[in-house]
C-alpha atoms as a PDB file:
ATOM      1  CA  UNK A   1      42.649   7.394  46.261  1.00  0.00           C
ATOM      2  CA  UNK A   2      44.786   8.339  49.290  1.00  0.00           C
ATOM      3  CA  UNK A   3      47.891   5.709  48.251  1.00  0.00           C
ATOM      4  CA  UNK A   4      47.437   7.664  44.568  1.00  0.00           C
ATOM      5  CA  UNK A   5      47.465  11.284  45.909  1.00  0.00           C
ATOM      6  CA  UNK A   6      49.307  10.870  49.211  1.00  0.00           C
ATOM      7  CA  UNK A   7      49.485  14.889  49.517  1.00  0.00           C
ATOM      8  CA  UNK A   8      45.658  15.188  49.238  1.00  0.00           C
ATOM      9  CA  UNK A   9      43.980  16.123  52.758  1.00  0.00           C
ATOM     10  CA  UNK A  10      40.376  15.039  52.397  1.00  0.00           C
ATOM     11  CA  UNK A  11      37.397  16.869  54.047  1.00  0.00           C
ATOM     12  CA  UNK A  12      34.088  14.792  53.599  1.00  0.00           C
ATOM     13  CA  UNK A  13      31.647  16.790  55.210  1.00  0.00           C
ATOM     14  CA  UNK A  14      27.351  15.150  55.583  1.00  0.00           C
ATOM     15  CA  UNK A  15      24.546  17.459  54.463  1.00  0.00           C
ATOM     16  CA  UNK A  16      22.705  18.665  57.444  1.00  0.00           C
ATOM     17  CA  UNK A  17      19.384  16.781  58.094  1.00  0.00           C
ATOM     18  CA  UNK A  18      16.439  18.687  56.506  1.00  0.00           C
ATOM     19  CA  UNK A  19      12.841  18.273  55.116  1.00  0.00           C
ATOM     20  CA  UNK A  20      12.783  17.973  51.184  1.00  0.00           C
ATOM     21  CA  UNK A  21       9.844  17.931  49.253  1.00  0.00           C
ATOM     22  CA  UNK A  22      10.432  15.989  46.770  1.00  0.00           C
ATOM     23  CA  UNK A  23       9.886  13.435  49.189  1.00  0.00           C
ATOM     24  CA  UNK A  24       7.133  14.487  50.889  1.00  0.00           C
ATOM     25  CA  UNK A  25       8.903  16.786  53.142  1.00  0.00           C
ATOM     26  CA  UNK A  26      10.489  14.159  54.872  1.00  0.00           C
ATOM     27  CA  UNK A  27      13.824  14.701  56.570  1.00  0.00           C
ATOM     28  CA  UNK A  28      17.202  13.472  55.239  1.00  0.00           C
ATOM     29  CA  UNK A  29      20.669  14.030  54.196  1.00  0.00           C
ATOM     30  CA  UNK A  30      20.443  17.585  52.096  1.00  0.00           C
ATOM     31  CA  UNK A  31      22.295  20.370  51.329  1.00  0.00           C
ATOM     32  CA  UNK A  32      18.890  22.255  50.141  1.00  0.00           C
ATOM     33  CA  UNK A  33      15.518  21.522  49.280  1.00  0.00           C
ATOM     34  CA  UNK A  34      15.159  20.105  46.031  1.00  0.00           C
ATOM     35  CA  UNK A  35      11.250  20.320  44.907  1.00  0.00           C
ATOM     36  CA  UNK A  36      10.949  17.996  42.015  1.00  0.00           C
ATOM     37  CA  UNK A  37      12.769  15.529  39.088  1.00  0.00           C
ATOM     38  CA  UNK A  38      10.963  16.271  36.646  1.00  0.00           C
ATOM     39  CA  UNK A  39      11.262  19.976  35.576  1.00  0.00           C
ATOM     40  CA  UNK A  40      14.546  22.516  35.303  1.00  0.00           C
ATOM     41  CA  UNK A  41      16.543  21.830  38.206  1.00  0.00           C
ATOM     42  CA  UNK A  42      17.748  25.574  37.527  1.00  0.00           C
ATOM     43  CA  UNK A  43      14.638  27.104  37.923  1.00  0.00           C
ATOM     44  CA  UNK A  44      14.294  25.650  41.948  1.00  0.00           C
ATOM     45  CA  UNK A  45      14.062  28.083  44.923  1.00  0.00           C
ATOM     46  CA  UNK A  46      16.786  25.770  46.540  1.00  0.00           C
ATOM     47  CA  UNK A  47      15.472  26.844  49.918  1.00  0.00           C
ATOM     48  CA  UNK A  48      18.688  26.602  51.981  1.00  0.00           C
ATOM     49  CA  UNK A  49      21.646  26.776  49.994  1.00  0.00           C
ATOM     50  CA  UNK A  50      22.976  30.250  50.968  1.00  0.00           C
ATOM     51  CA  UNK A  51      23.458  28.553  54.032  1.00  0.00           C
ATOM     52  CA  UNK A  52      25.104  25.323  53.028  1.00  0.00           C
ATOM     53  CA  UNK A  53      27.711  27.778  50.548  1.00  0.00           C
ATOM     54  CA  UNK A  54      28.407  29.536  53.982  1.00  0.00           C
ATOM     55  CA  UNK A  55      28.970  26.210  55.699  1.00  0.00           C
ATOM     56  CA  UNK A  56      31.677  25.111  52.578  1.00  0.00           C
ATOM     57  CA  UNK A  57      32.736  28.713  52.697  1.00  0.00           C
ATOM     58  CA  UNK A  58      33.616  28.579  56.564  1.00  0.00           C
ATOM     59  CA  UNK A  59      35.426  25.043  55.880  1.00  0.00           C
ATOM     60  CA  UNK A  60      37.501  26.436  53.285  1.00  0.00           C
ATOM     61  CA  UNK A  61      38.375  29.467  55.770  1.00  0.00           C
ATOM     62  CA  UNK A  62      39.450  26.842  58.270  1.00  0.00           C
ATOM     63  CA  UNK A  63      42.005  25.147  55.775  1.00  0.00           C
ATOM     64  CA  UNK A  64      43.270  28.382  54.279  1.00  0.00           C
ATOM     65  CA  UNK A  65      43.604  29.678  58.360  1.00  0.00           C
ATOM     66  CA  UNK A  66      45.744  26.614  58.545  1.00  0.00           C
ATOM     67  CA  UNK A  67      48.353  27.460  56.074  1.00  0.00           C
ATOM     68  CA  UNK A  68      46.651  25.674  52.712  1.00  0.00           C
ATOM     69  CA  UNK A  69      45.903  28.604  50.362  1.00  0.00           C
ATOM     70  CA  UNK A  70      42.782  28.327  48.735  1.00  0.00           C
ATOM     71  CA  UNK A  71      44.618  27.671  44.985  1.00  0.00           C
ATOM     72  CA  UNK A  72      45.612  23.960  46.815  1.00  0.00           C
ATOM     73  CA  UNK A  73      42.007  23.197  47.721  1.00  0.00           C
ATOM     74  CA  UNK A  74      39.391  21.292  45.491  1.00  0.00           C
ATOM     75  CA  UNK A  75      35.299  21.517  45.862  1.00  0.00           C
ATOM     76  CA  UNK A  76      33.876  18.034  44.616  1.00  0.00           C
ATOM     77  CA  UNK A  77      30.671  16.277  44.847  1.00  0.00           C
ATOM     78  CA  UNK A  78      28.164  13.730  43.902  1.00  0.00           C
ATOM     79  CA  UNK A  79      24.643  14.641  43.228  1.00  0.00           C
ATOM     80  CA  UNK A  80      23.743  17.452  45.525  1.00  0.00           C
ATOM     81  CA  UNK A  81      26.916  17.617  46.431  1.00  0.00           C
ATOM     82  CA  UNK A  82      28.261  18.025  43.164  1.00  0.00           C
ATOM     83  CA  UNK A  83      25.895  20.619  42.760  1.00  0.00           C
ATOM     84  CA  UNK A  84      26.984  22.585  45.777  1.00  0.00           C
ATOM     85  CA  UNK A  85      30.391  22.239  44.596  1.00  0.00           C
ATOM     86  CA  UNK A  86      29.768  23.805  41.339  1.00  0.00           C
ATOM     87  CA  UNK A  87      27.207  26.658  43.598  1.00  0.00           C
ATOM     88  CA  UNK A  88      29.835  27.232  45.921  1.00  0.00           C
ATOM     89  CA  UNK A  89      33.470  26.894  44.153  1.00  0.00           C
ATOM     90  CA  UNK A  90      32.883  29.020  41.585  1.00  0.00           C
ATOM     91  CA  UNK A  91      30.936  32.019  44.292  1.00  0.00           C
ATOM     92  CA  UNK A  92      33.847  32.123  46.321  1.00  0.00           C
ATOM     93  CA  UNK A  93      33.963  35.386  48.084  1.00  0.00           C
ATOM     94  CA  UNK A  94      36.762  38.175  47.554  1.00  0.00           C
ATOM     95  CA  UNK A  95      37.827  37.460  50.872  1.00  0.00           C
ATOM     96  CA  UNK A  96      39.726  34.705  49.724  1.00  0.00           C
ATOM     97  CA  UNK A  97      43.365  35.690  48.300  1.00  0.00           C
ATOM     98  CA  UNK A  98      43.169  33.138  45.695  1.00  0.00           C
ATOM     99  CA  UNK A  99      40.782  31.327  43.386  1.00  0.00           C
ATOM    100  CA  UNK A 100      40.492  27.259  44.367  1.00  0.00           C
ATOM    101  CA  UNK A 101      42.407  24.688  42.296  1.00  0.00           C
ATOM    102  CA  UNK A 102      39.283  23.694  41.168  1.00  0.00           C
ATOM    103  CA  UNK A 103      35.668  22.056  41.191  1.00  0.00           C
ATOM    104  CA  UNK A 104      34.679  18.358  40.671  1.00  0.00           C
ATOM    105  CA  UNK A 105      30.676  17.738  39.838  1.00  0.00           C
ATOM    106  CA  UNK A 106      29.625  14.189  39.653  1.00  0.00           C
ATOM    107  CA  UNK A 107      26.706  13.213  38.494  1.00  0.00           C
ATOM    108  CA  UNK A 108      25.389  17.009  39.624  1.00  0.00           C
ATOM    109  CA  UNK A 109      24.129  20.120  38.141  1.00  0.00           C
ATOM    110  CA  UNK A 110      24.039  23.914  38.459  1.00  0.00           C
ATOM    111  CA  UNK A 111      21.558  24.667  40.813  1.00  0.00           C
ATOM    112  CA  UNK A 112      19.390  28.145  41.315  1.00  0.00           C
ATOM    113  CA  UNK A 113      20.891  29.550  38.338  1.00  0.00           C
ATOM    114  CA  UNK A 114      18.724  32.034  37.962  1.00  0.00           C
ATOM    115  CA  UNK A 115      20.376  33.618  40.967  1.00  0.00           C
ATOM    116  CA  UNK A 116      24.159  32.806  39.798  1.00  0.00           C
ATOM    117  CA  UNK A 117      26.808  35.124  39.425  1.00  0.00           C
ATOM    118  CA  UNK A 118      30.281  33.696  38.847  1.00  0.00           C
ATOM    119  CA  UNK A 119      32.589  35.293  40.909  1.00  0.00           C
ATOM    120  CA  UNK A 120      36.298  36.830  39.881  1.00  0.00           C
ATOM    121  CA  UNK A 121      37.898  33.978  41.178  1.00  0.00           C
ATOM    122  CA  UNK A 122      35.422  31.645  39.524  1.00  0.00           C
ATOM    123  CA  UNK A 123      35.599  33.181  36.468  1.00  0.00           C
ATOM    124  CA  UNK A 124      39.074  31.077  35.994  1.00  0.00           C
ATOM    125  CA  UNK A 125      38.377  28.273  38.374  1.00  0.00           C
ATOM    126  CA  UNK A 126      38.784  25.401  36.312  1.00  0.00           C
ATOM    127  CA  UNK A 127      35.689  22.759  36.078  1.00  0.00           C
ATOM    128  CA  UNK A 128      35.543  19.035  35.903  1.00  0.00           C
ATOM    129  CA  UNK A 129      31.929  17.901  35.322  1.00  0.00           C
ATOM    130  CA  UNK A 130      31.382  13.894  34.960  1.00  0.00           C
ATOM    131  CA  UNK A 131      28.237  12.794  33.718  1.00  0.00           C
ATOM    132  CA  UNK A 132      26.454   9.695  32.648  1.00  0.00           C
ATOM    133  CA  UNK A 133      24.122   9.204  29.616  1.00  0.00           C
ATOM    134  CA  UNK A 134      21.836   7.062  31.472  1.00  0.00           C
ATOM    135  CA  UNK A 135      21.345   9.212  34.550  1.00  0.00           C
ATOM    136  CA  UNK A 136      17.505   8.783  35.286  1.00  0.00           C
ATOM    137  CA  UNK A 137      18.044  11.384  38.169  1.00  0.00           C
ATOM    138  CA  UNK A 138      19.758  14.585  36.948  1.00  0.00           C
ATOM    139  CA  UNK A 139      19.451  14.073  33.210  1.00  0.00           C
ATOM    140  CA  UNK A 140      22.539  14.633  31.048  1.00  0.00           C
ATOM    141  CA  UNK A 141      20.886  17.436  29.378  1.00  0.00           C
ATOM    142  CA  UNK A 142      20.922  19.422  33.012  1.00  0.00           C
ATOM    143  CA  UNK A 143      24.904  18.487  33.215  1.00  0.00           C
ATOM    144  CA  UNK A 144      25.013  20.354  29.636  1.00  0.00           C
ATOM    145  CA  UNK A 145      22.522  23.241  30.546  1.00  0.00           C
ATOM    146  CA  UNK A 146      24.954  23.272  33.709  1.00  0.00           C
ATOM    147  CA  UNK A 147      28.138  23.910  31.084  1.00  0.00           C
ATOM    148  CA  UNK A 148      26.248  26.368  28.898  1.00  0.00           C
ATOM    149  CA  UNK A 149      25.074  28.858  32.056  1.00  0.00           C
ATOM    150  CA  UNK A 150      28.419  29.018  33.502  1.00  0.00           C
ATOM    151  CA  UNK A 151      30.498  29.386  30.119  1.00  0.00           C
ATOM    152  CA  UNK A 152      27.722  32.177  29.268  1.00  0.00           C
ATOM    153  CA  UNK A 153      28.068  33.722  32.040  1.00  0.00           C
ATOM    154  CA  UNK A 154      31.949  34.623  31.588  1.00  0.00           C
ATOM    155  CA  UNK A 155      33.951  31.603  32.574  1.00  0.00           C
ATOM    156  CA  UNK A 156      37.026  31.024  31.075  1.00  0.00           C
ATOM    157  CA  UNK A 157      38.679  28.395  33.410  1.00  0.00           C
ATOM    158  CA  UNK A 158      38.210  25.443  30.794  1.00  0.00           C
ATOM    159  CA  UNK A 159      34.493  23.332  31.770  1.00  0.00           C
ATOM    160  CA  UNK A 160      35.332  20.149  31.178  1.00  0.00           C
ATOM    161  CA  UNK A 161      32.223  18.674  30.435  1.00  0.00           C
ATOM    162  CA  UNK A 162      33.110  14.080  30.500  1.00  0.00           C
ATOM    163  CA  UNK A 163      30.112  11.945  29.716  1.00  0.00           C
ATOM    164  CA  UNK A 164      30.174   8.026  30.590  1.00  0.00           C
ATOM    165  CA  UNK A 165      28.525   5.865  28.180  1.00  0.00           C
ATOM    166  CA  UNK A 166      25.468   3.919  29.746  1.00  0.00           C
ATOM    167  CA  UNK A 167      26.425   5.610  33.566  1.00  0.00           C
ATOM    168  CA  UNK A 168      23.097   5.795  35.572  1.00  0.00           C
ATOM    169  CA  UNK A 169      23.187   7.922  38.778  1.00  0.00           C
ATOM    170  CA  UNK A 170      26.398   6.187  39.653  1.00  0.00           C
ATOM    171  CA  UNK A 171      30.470   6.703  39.237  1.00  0.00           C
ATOM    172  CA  UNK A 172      32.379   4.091  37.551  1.00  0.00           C
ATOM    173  CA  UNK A 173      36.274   3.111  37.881  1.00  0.00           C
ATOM    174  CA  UNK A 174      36.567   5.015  34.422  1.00  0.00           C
ATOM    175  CA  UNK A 175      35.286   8.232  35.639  1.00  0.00           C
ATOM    176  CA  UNK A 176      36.933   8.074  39.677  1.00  0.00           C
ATOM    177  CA  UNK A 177      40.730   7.337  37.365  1.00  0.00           C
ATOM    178  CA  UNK A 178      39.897  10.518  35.507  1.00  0.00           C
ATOM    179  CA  UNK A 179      39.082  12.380  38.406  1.00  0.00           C
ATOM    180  CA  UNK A 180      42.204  11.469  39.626  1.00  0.00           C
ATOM    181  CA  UNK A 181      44.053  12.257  36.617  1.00  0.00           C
ATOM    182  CA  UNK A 182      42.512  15.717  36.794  1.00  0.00           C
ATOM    183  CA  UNK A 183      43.461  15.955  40.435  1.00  0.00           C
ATOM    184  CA  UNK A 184      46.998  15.054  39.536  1.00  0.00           C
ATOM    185  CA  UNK A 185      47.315  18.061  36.934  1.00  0.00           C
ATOM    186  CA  UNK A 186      45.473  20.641  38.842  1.00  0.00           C
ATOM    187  CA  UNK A 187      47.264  19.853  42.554  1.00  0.00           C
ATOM    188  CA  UNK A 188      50.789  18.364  41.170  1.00  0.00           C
ATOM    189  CA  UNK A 189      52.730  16.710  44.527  1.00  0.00           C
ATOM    190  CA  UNK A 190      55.332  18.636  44.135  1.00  0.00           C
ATOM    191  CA  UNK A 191      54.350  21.973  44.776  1.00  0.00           C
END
């Protein structure tokens, strides 16, 4: 992707290490605790992810202290990261001047959304959510669910909702060249 979208700096942060229970409390890679696959991943406590949106909230303040506003700065994830994306990207604070360019789910979902509130820069922060139809893990009905909270909860920033034909919990070339597309129109090189 970098010899595609040469003026793209890319940040790849690594959840912290932390006990989920889903499997059996053991410690990995997560953003938050996720309890279980099999009922509404909206309806989780999501023990922890006020504090990973503060983490992606601080690296955003770091870029936007260095001169890139936040309307040249993308949230995008796969999974759990996707789903922090979505959390965090369209929750950012008033203390940021301008809405992000936008948010990038993969394979993810809108976590906690019992306790979601779109923000007024999220309102407008445009969304694009890829899903596949085989997805054993987050089922495409959550990525849908995921659409239907956030446009019903006053976003007008155009959720574009893309679902890949026989995808599992994967990304295909199909899906990364739309992504890039996407990235193209919403970050154009020559601003």
């Amino acid at each position: 992707m970098s010899r595609t979208l040469p003026h793209i700096k890319w940040i790849l942060p690594t959840a912290p290490t932390n006990p989920v229970t889903m499997n059996g409390g053991m410690r990995m890679p997560s953003w938050y605790d996720i309890e279980s696959l099999s009922k509404s991943r909206g309806a989780e406590a999501c023990a922890g992810i006020d504090g990973s949106a503060s983490t992606l909230h601080s690296l955003i303040e770091g870029e936007v202290n260095k001169g890139i506003p936040a309307s040249r700065i993308i949230l995008a994830g796969f999974s759990q990261g996707g789903a922090m994306s979505l959390w965090t990207g369209l929750q950012l604070p008033s203390r940021f001047a301008d809405k992000l360019a936008g948010v990038v789910v993969m394979s993810g979902y809108l976590p906690k959304e019992h306790a979601f509130a779109l923000s007024e820069h999220g309102r407008s922060t445009p969304v694009l959510h890829c899903h596949g139809t085989a997805d054993p893990l987050v089922l495409p009905q959550f990525a849908e669910a995921s659409k239907a909270t956030v446009v019903e909860k006053g976003h007008t920033g155009g959720y574009n909702l893309k679902m890949y034909q026989g995808l599992p919990h994967s990304a295909s070339m199909q899906e990364l060249n739309d992504i890039v597309k996407w990235i193209s129109e919403v970050l154009p090189n020559n601003v």
